[in-house]
Protein backbone atom coordinates (compact mmCIF):
# COMPACT_ATOMS: atom_id res chain seq x y z
CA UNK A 1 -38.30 -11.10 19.95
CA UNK A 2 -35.87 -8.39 18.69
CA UNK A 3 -31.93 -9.43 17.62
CA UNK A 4 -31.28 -7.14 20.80
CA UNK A 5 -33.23 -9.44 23.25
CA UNK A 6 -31.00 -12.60 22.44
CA UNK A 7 -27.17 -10.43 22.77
CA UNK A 8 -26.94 -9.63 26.64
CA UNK A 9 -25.11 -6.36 27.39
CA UNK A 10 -26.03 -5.45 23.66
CA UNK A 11 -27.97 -1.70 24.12
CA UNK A 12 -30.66 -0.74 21.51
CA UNK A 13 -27.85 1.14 19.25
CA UNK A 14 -25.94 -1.54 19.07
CA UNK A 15 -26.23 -5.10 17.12
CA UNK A 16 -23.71 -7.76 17.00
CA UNK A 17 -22.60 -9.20 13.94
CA UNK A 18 -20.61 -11.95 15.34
CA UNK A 19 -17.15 -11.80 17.23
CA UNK A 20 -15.50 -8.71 16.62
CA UNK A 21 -18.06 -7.25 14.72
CA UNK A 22 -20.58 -4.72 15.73
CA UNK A 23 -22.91 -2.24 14.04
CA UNK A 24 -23.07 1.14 15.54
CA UNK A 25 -26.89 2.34 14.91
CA UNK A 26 -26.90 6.15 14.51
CA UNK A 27 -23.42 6.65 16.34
CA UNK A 28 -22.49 9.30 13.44
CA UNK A 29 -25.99 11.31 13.78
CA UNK A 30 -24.54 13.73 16.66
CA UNK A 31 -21.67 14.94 14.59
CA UNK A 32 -23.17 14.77 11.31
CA UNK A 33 -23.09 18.24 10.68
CA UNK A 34 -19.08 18.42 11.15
CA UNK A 35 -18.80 15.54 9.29
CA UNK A 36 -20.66 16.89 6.30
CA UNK A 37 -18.57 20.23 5.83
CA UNK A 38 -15.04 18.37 6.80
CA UNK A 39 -16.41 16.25 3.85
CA UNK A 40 -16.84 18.82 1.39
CA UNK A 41 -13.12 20.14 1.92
CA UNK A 42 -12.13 16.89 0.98
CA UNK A 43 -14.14 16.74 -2.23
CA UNK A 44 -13.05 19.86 -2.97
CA UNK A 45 -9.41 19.31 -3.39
CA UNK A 46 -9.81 15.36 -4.30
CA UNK A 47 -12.73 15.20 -6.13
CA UNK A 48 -14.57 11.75 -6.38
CA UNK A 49 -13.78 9.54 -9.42
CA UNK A 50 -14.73 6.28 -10.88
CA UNK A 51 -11.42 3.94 -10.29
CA UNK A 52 -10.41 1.15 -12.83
CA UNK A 53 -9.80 -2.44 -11.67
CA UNK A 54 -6.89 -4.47 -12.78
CA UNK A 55 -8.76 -6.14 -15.25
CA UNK A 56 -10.04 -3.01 -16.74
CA UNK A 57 -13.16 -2.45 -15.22
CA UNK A 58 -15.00 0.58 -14.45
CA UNK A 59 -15.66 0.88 -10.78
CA UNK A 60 -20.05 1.65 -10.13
CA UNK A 61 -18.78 3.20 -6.70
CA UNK A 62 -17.02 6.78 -6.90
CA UNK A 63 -14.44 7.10 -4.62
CA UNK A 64 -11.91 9.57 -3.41
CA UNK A 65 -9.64 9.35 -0.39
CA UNK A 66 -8.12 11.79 2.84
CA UNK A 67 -5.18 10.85 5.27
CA UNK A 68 -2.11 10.10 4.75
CA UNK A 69 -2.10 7.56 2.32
CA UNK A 70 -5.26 6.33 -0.35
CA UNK A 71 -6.64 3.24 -1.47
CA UNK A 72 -5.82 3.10 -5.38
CA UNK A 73 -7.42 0.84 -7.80
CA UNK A 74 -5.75 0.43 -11.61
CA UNK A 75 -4.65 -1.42 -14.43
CA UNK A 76 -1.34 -2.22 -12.01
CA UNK A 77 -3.48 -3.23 -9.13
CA UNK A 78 -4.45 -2.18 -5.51
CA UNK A 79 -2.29 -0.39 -3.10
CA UNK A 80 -2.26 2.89 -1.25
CA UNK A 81 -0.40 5.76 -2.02
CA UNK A 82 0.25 8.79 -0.32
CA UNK A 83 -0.65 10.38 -3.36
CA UNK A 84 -3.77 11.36 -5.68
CA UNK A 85 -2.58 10.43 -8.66
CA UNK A 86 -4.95 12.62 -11.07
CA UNK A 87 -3.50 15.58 -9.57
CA UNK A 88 0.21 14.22 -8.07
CA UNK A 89 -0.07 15.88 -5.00
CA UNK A 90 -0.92 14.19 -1.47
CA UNK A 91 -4.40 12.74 -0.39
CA UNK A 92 -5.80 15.87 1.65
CA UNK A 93 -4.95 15.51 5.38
CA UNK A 94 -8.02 13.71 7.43
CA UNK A 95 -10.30 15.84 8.87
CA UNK A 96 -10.36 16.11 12.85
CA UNK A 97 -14.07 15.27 13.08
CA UNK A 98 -13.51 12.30 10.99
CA UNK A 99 -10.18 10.86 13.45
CA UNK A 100 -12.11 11.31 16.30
CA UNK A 101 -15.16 9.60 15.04
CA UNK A 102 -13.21 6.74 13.96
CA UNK A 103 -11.46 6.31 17.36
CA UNK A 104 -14.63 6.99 19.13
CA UNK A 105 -16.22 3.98 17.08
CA UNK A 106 -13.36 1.38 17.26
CA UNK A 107 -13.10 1.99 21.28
CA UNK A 108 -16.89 1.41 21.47
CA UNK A 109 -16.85 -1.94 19.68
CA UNK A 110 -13.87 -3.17 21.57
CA UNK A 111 -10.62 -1.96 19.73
CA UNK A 112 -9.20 0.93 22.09
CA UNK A 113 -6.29 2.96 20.81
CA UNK A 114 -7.24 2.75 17.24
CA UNK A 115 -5.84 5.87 15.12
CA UNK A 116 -6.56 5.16 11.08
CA UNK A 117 -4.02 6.91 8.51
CA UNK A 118 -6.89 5.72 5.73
CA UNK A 119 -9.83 6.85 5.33
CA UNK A 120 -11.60 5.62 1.58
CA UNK A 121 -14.36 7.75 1.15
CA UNK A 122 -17.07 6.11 -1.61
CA UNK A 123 -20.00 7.91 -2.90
CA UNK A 124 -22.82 5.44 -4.11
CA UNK A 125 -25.74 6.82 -6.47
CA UNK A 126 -28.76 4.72 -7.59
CA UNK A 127 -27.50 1.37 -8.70
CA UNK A 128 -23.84 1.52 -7.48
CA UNK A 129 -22.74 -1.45 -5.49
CA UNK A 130 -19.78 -2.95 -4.25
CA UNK A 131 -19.18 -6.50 -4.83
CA UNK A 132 -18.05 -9.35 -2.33
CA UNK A 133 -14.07 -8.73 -1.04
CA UNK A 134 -11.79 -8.54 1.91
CA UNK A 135 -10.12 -5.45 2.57
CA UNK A 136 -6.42 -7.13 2.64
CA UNK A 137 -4.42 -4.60 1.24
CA UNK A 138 -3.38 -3.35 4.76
CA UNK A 139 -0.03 -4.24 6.34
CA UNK A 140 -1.71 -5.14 9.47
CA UNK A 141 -4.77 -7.15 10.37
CA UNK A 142 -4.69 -6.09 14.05
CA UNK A 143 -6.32 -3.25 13.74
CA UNK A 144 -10.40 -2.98 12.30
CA UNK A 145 -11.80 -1.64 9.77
CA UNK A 146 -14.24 1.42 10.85
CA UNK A 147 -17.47 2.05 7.99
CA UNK A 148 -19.41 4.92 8.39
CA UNK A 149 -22.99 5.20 6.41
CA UNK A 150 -24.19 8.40 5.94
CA UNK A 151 -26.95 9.97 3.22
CA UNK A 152 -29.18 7.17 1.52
CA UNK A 153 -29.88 3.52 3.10
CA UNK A 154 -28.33 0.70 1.57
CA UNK A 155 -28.13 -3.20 2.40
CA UNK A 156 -24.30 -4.45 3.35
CA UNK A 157 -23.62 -7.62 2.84
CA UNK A 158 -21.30 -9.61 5.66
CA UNK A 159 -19.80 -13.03 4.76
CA UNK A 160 -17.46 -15.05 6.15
CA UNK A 161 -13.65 -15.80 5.91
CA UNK A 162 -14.35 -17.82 2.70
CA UNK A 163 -16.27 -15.84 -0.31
CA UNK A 164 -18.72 -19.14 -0.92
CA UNK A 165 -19.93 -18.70 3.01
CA UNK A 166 -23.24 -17.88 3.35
CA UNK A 167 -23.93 -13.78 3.69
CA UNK A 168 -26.47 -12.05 6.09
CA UNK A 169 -27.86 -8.74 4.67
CA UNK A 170 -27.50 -5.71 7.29
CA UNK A 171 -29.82 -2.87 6.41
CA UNK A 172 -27.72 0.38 6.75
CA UNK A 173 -29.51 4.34 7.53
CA UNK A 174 -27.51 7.28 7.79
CA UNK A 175 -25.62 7.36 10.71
CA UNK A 176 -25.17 3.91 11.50
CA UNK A 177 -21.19 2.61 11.74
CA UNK A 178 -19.94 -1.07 11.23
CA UNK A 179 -16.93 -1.96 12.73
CA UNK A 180 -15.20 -5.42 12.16
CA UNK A 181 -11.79 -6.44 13.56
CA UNK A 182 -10.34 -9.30 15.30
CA UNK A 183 -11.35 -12.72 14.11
CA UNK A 184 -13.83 -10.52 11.98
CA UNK A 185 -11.14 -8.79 10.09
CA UNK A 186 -10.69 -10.73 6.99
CA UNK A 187 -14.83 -11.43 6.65
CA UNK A 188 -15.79 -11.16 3.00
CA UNK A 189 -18.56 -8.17 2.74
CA UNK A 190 -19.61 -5.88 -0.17
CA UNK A 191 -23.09 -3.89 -1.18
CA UNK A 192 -26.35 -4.65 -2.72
CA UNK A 193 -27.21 -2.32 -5.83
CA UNK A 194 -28.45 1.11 -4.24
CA UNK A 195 -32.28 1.80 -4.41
CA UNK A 196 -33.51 4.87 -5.61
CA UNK A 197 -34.40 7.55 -3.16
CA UNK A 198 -33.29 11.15 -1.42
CA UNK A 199 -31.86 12.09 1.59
CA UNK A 200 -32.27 15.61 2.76
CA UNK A 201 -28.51 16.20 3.47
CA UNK A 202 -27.16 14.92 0.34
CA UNK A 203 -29.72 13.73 -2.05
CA UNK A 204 -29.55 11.06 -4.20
CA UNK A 205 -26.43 9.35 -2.50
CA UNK A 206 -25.04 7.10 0.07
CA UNK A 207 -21.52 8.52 1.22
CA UNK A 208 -19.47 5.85 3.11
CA UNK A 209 -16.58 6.61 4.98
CA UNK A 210 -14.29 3.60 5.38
CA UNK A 211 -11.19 4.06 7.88
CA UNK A 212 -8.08 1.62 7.98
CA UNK A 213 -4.81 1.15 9.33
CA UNK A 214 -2.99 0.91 6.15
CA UNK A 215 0.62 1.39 7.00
């Protein structure tokens, strides 16, 4: 018996990860190709970088960020700004193809009317991983967060609302889109260590896009 035979009105693409949370399988795939070149203006004017933690740490994951404002990681601490701070200018504005994927995703799992000024962007090579948190940096927990996978497959990691509870490992391909909101918003998640491989479209990488209502 599949996960799909024991959620009614859950369709093949989609897989429930408890309330308010939903994964999206291959929801991405029919506008990858928009998505890819909206992603490489981005790059191109905020290139990806390895953020420092508070404590001084060098971040595995590379990140970079478009919309108005950017999630920032440094010796200070976390916080968006509506500025890249290695070149003082603002975050490049978020592509169309990216706002309407985001919207298109939320409204799907059950949060209509969803417009993100946020959108981290992380790049992942071979051994990158993100460890256990709760995206809390946001002024409002209404609203979900929307994670796109695209480019190499990679294992998230879902928790609960406490970081001891007990994780369930959701296998990620390119395409797929987790979207958690609702009593789901605070759940601790993170990713395993990336596994070596290629991806046609963008080689030895996983790319996530990760939308928020930050302001």
């Amino acid at each position: 018996m599949s996960l799909f035979d024991t959620l009614p009105g859950i369709g093949p693409y989609e897989e429930s990860l408890g309330p308010g949370a939903m994964v999206l399988r291959q929801f991405a795939l029919a506008t990858e190709s928009a998505l890819l070149s909206a992603l490489d203006g981005v790059t191109a004017a905020a290139p990806f970088r390895h953020m420092v933690t508070p404590g001084g740490f060098r971040m595995s994951v590379a990140m970079t960020n478009c919309g108005p404002l950017g999630w920032v990681s440094d010796r200070t601490g976390y916080r968006y700004d509506p500025c890249d701070s290695a070149t003082g200018l603002p975050w490049p504005p978020m592509p169309e193809p990216f706002t309407r994927l985001a919207t298109e995703a939320a409204a799907r799992a059950g949060f209509p009317d969803y417009t993100p000024d946020a959108c981290l962007i992380n790049c992942y090579q071979p051994g990158a991983k993100l460890a256990l948190h709760q995206d809390k940096d946001e002024q409002d927990f209404g609203q979900p967060i929307v994670s796109v996978s695209l480019g190499l497959p990679a294992v998230f990691l879902f928790g609960g609302l406490k970081r001891s509870d007990k994780t369930v490992r959701v296998p990620l391909t390119h395409g797929d889109i987790v979207v958690w909101g609702g009593p789901a918003r605070l759940r601790y998640h993170g990713v395993l260590p990336l596994k070596e491989g290629h991806h046609p479209l963008l080689g030895e990488r996983r790319i996530n896009l990760t939308f928020r209502k930050a302001g």
